[in-house]
N, C-alpha and C. Protein backbone atom coordinates (compact mmCIF):
# COMPACT_ATOMS: atom_id res chain seq x y z
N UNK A 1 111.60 82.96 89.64
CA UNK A 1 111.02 84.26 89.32
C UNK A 1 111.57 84.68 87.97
N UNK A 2 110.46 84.96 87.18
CA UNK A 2 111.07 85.29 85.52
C UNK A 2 110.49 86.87 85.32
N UNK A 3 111.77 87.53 84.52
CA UNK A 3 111.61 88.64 84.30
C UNK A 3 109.93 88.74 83.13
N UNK A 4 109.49 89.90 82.93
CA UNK A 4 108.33 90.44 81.99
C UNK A 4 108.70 89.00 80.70
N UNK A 5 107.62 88.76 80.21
CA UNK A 5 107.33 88.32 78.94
C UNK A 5 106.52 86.66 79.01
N UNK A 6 106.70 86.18 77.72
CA UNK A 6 105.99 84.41 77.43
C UNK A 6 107.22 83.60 77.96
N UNK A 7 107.12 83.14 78.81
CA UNK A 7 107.60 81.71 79.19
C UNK A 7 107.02 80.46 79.28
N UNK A 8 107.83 79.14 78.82
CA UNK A 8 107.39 78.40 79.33
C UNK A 8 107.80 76.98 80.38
N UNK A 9 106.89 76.91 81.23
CA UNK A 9 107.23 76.56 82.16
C UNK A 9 106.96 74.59 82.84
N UNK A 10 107.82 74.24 82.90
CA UNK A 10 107.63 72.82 82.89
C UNK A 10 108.09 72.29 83.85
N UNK A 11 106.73 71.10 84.40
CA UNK A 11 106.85 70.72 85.94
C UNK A 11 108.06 69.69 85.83
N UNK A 12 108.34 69.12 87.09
CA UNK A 12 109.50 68.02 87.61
C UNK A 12 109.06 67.74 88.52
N UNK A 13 108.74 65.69 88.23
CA UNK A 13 108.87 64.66 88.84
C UNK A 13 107.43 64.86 89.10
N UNK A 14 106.49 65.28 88.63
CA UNK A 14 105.03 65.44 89.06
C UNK A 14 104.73 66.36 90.05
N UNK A 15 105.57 67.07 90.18
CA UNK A 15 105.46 68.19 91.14
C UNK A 15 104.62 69.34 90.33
N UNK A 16 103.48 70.08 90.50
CA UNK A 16 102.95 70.98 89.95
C UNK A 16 103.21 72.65 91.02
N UNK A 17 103.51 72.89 90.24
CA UNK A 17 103.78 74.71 91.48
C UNK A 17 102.98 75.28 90.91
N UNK A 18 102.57 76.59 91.05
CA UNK A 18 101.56 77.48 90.79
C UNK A 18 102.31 79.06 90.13
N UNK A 19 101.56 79.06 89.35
CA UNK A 19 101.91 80.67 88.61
C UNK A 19 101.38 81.51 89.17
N UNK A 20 102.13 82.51 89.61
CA UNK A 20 101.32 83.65 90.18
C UNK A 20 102.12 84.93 89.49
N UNK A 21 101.09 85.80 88.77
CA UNK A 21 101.45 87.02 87.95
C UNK A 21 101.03 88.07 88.85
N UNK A 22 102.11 89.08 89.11
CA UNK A 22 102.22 90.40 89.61
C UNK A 22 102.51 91.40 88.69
N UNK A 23 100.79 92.63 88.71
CA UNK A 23 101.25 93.28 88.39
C UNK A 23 101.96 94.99 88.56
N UNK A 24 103.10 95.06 87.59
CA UNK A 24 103.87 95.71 88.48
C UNK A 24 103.55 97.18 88.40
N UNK A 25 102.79 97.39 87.52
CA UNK A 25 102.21 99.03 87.62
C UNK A 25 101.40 99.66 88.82
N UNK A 26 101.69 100.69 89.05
CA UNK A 26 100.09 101.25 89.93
C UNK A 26 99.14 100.88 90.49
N UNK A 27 98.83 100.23 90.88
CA UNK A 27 97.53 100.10 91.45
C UNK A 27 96.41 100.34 92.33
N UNK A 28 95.20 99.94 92.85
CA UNK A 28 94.21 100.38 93.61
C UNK A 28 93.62 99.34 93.97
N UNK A 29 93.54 99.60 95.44
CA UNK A 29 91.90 98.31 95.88
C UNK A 29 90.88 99.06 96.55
N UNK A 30 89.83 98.59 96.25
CA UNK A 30 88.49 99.61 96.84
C UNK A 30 88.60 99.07 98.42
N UNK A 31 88.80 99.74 99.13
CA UNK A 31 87.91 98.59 100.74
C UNK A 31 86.88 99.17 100.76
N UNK A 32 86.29 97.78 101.36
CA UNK A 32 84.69 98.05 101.70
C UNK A 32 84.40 98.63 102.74
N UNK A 33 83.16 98.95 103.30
CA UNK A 33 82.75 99.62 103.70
C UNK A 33 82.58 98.65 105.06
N UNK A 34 82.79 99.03 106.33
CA UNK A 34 83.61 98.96 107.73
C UNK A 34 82.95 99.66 108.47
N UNK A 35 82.73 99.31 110.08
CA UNK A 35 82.17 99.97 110.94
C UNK A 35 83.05 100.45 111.64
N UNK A 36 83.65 101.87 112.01
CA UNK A 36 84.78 102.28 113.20
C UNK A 36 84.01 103.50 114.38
N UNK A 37 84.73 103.19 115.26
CA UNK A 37 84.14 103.97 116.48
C UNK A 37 84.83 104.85 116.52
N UNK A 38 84.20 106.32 117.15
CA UNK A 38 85.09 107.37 116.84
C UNK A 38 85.19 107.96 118.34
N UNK A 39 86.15 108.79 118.85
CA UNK A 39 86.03 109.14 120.29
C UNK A 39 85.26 109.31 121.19
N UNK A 40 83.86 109.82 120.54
CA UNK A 40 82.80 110.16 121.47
C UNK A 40 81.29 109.17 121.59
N UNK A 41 82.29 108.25 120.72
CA UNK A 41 81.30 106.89 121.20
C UNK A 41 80.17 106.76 119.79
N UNK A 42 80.91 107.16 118.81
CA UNK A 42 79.73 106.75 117.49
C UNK A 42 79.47 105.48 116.93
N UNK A 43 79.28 104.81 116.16
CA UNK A 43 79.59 104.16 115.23
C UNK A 43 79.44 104.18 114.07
N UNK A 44 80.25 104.51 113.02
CA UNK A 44 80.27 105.25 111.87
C UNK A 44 80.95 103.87 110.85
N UNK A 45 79.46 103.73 109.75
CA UNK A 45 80.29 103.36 108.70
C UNK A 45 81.49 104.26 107.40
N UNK A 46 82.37 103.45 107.10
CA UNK A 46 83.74 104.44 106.05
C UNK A 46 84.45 103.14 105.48
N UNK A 47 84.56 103.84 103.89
CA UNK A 47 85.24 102.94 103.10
C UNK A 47 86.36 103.88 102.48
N UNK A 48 86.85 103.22 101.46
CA UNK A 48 88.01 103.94 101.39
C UNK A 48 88.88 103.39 99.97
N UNK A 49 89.75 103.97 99.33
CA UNK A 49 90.71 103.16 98.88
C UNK A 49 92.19 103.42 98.46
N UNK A 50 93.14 102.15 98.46
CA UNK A 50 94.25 102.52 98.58
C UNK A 50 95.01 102.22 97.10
N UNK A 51 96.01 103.25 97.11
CA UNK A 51 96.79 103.10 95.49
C UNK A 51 98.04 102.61 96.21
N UNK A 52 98.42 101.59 95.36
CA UNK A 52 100.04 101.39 95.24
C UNK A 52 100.50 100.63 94.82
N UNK A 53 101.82 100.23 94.45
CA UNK A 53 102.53 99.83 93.72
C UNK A 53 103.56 98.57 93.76
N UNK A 54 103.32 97.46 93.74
CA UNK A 54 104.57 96.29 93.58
C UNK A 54 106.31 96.51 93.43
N UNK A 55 106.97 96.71 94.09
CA UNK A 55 107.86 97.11 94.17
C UNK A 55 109.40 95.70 94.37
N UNK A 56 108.65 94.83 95.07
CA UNK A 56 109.59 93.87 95.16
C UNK A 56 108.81 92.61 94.73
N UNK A 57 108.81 92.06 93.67
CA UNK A 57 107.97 90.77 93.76
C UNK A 57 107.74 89.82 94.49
N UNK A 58 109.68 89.47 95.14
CA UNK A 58 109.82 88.25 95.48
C UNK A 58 109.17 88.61 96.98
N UNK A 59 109.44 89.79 97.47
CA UNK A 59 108.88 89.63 98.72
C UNK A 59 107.56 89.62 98.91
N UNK A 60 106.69 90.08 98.00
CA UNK A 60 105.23 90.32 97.92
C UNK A 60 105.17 88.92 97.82
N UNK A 61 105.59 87.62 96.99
CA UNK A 61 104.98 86.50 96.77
C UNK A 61 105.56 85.67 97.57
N UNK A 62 106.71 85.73 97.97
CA UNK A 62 107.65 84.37 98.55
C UNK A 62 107.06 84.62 100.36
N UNK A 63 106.97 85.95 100.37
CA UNK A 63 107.08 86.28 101.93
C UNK A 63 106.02 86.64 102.71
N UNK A 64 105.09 86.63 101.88
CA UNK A 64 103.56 87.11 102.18
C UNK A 64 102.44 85.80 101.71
N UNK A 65 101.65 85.51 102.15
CA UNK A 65 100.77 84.55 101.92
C UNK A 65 99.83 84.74 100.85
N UNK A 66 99.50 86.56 100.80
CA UNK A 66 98.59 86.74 100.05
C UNK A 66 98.95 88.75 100.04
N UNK A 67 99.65 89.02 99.36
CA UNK A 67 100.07 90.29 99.33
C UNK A 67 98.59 91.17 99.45
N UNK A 68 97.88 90.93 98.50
CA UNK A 68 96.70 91.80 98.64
C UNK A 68 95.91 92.28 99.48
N UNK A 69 95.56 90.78 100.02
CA UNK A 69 94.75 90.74 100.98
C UNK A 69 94.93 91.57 102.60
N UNK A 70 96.26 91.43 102.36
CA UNK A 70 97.02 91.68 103.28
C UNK A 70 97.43 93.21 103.68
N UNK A 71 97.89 93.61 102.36
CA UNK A 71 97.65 95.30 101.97
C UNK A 71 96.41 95.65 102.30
N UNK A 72 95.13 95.21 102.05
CA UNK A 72 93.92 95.51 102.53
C UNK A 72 93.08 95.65 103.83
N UNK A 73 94.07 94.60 104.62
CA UNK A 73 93.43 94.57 105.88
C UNK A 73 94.50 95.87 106.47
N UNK A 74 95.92 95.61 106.22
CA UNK A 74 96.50 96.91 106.91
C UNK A 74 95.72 98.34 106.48
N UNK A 75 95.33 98.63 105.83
CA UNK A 75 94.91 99.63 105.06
C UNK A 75 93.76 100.25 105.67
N UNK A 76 92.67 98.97 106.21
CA UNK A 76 91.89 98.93 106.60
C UNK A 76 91.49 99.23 108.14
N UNK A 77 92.76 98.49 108.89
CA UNK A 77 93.19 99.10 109.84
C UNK A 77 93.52 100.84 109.74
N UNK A 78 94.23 101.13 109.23
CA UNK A 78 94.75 102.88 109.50
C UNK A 78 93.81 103.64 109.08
N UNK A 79 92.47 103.19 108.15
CA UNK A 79 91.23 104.10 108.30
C UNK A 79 90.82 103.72 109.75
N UNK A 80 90.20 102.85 110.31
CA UNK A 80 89.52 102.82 111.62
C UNK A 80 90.68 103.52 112.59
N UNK A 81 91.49 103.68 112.70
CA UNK A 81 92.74 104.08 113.36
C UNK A 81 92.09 105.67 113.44
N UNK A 82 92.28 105.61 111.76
CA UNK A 82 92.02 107.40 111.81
C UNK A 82 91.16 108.12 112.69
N UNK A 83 90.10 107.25 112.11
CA UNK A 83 88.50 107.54 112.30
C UNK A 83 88.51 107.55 114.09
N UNK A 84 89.00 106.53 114.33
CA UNK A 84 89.04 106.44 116.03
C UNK A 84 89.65 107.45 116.95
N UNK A 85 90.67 108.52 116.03
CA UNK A 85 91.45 109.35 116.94
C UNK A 85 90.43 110.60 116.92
N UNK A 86 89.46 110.83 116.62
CA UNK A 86 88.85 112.05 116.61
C UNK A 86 87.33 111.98 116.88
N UNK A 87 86.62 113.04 116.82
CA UNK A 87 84.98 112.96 117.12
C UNK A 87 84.08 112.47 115.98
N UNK A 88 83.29 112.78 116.20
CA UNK A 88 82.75 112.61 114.37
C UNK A 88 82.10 113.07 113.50
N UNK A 89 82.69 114.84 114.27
CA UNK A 89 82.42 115.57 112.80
C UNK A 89 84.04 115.93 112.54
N UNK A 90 84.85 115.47 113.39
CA UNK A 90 86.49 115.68 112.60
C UNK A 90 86.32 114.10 111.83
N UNK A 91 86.00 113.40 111.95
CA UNK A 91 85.37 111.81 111.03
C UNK A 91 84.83 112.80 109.50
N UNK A 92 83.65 113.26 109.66
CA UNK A 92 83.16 113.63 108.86
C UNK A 92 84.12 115.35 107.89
N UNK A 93 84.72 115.77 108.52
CA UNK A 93 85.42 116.41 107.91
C UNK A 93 86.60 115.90 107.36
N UNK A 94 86.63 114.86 107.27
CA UNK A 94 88.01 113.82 107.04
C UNK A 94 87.21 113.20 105.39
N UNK A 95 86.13 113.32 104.90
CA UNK A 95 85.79 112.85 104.13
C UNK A 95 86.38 113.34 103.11
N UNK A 96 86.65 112.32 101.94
CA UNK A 96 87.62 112.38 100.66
C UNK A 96 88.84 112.73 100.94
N UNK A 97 89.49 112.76 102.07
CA UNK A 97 90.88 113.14 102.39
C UNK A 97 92.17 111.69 102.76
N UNK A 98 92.98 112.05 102.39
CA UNK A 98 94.03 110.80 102.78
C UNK A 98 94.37 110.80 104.55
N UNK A 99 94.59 109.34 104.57
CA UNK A 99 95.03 109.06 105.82
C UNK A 99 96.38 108.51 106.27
N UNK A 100 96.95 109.13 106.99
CA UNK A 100 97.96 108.67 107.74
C UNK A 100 98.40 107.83 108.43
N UNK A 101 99.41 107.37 107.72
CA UNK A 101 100.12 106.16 107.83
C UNK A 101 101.27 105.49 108.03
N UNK A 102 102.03 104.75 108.47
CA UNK A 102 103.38 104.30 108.57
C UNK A 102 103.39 103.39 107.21
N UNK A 103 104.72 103.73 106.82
CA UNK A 103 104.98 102.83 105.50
C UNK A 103 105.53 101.79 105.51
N UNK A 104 106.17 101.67 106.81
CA UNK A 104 107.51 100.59 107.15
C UNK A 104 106.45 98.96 106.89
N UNK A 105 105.07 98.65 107.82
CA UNK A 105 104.73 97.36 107.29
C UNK A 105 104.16 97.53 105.59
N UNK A 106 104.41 98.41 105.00
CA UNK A 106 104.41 97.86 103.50
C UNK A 106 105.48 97.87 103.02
N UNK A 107 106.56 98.59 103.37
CA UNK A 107 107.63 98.18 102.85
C UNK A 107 108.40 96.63 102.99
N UNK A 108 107.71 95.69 103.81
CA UNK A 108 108.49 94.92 104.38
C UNK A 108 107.73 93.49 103.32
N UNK A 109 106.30 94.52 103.08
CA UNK A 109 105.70 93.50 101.88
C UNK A 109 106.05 93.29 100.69
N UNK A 110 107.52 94.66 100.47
CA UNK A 110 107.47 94.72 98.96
C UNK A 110 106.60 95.65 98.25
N UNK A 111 105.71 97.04 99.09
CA UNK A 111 104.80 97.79 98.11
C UNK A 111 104.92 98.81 98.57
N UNK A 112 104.80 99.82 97.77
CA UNK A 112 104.69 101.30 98.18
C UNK A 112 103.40 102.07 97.98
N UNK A 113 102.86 101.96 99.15
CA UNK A 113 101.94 102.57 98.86
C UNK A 113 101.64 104.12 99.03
N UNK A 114 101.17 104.83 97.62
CA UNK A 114 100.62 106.23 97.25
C UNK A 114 100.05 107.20 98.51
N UNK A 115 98.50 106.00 98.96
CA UNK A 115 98.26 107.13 99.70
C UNK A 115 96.69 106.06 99.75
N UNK A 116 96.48 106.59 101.06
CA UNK A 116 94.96 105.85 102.17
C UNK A 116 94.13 106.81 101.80
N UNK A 117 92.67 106.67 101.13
CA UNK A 117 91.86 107.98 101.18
C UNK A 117 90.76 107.39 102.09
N UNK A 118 89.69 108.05 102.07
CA UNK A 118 88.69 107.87 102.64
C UNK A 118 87.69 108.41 101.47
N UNK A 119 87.19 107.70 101.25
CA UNK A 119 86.31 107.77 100.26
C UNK A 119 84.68 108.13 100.63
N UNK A 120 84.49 107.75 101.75
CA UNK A 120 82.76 107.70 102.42
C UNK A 120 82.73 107.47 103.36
N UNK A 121 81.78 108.25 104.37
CA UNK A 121 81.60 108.26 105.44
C UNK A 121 80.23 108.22 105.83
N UNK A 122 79.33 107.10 106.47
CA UNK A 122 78.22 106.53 106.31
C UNK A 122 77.52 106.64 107.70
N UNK A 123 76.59 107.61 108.17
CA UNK A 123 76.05 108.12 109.65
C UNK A 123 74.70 107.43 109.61
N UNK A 124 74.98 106.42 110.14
CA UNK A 124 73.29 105.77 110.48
C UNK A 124 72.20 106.81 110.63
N UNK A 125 70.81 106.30 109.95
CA UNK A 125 69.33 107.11 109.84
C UNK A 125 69.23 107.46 111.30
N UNK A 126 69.43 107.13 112.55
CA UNK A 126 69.26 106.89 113.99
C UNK A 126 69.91 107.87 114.41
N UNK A 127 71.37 108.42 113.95
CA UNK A 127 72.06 109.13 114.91
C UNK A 127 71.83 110.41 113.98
N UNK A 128 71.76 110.63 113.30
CA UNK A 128 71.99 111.88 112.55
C UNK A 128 71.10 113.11 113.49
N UNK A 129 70.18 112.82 113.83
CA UNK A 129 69.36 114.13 114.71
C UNK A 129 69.98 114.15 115.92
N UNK A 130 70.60 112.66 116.45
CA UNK A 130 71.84 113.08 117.46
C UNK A 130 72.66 114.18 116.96
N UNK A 131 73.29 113.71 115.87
CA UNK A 131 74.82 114.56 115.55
C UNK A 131 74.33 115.53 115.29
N UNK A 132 73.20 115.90 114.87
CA UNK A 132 72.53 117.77 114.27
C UNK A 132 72.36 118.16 115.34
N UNK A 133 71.57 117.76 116.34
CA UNK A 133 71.63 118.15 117.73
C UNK A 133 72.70 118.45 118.64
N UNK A 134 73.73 117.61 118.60
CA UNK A 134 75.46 117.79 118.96
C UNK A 134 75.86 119.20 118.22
N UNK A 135 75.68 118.91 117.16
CA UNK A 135 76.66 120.21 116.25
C UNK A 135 75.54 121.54 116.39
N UNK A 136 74.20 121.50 116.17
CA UNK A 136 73.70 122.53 116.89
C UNK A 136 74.54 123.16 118.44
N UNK A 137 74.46 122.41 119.37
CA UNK A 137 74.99 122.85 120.64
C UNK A 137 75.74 123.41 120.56
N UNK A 138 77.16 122.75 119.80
CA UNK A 138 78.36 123.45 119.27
C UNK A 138 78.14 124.69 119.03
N UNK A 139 77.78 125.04 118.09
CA UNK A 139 77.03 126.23 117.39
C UNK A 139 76.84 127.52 118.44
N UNK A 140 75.80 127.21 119.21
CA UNK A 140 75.25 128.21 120.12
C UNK A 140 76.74 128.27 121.12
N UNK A 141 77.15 127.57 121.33
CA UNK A 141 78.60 127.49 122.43
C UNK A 141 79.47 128.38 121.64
N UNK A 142 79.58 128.18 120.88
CA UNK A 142 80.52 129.35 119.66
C UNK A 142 79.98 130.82 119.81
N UNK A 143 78.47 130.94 120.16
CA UNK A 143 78.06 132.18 119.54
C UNK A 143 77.92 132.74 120.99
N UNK A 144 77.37 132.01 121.60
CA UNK A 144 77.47 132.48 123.26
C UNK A 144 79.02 132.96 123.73
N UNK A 145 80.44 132.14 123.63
CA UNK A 145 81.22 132.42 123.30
C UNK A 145 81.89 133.99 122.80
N UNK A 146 81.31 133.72 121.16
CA UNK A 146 81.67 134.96 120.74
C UNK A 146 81.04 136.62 120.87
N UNK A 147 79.45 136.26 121.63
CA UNK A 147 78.98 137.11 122.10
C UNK A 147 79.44 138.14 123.50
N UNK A 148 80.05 137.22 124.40
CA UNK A 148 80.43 137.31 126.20
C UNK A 148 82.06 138.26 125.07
N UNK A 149 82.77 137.65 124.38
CA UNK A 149 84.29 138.36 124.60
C UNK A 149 83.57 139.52 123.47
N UNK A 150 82.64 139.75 122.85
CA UNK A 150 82.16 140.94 122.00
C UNK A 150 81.60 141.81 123.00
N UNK A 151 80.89 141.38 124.20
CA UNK A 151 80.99 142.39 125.43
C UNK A 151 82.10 142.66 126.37
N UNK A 152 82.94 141.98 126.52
CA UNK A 152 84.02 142.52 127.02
C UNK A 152 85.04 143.17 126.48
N UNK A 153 85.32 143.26 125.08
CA UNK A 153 85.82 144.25 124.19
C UNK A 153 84.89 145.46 124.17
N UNK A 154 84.03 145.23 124.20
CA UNK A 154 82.64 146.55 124.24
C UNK A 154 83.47 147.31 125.66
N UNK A 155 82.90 146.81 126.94
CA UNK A 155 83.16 147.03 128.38
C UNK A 155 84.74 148.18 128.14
N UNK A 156 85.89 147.01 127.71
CA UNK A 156 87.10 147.15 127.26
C UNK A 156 87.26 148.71 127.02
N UNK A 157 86.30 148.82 125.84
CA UNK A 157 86.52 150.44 124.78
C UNK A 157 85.86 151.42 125.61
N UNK A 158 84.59 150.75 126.41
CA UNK A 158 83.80 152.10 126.74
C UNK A 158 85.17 152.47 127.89
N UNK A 159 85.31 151.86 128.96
CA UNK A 159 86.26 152.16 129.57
C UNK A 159 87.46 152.90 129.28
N UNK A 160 88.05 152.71 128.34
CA UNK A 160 89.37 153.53 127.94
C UNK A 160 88.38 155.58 127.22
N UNK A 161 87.52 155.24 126.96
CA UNK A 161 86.41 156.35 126.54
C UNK A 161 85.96 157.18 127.60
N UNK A 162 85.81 156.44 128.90
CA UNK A 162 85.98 157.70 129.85
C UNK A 162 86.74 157.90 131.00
């Protein structure tokens, strides 16, 4: 492992090894776009992407097969994770927001990663008059709701009135 700069590097006994350059600034990978199920039985496409940073080389290269790839699928995991702990308009209110995560399996890769967003959240042509229909219901349940305790505060006042 050679610090920053031009080296050069020369095989032994016909043995050829492979160069692999890490870089150590900042970074980002887009994930693609993924199907996750959300509590109440959706299936919702969401992509996403994650920033972070190379922090240990040797462990990212010596100890990992493929650091990236690898960052990506974990990554990839804790969006469907997300997405799976809630309904799916807390899915859909989760859009452009970061996701929560344990850091410990990236630390063990050597990376620190910034932060999980969610970038898009993708409701099949099929369900959407479901989910308008769902969140309608909601709606009236709220107002029915807030109508019944707006009569019993009513009831409430006239009562103390006579």
């Amino acid at each position: 492992i050679k610090e920053s700069g031009v080296r050069f590097v020369s095989s032994f006994g016909g043995w050829f090894g492979s160069l692999v350059f890490v870089n150590l600034k900042r970074d980002y990978i887009n994930l693609p776009q993924q199907q996750a199920g959300t509590k109440d039985g959706f299936e919702i496409g969401v992509d996403g992407v994650v920033h972070f940073k190379v922090n240990d080389p040797k462990k990212a290269i010596l100890e990992e097969t493929d650091y990236r790839s690898r960052l990506e699928q974990l990554a990839m995991q804790n969006l469907r994770t997300e997405i799976g702990n809630g309904d799916i308009f807390e899915a859909m209110a989760r859009r452009g927001r970061n996701v929560d995560y344990d850091s410990a399996e990236f630390d063990r890769m050597g990376v620190e990663v910034y932060s999980i967003g969610i970038r898009d959240i993708d409701i099949p042509d099929h369900l959407e008059s479901e989910v308008a229909s769902v969140g309608k219901a909601k709606l009236e349940k709220q107002a029915t709701i807030l109508a019944a305790e707006g009569q019993v505060e009513a009831a409430k006042r006239l009562k103390e009135v006579a």
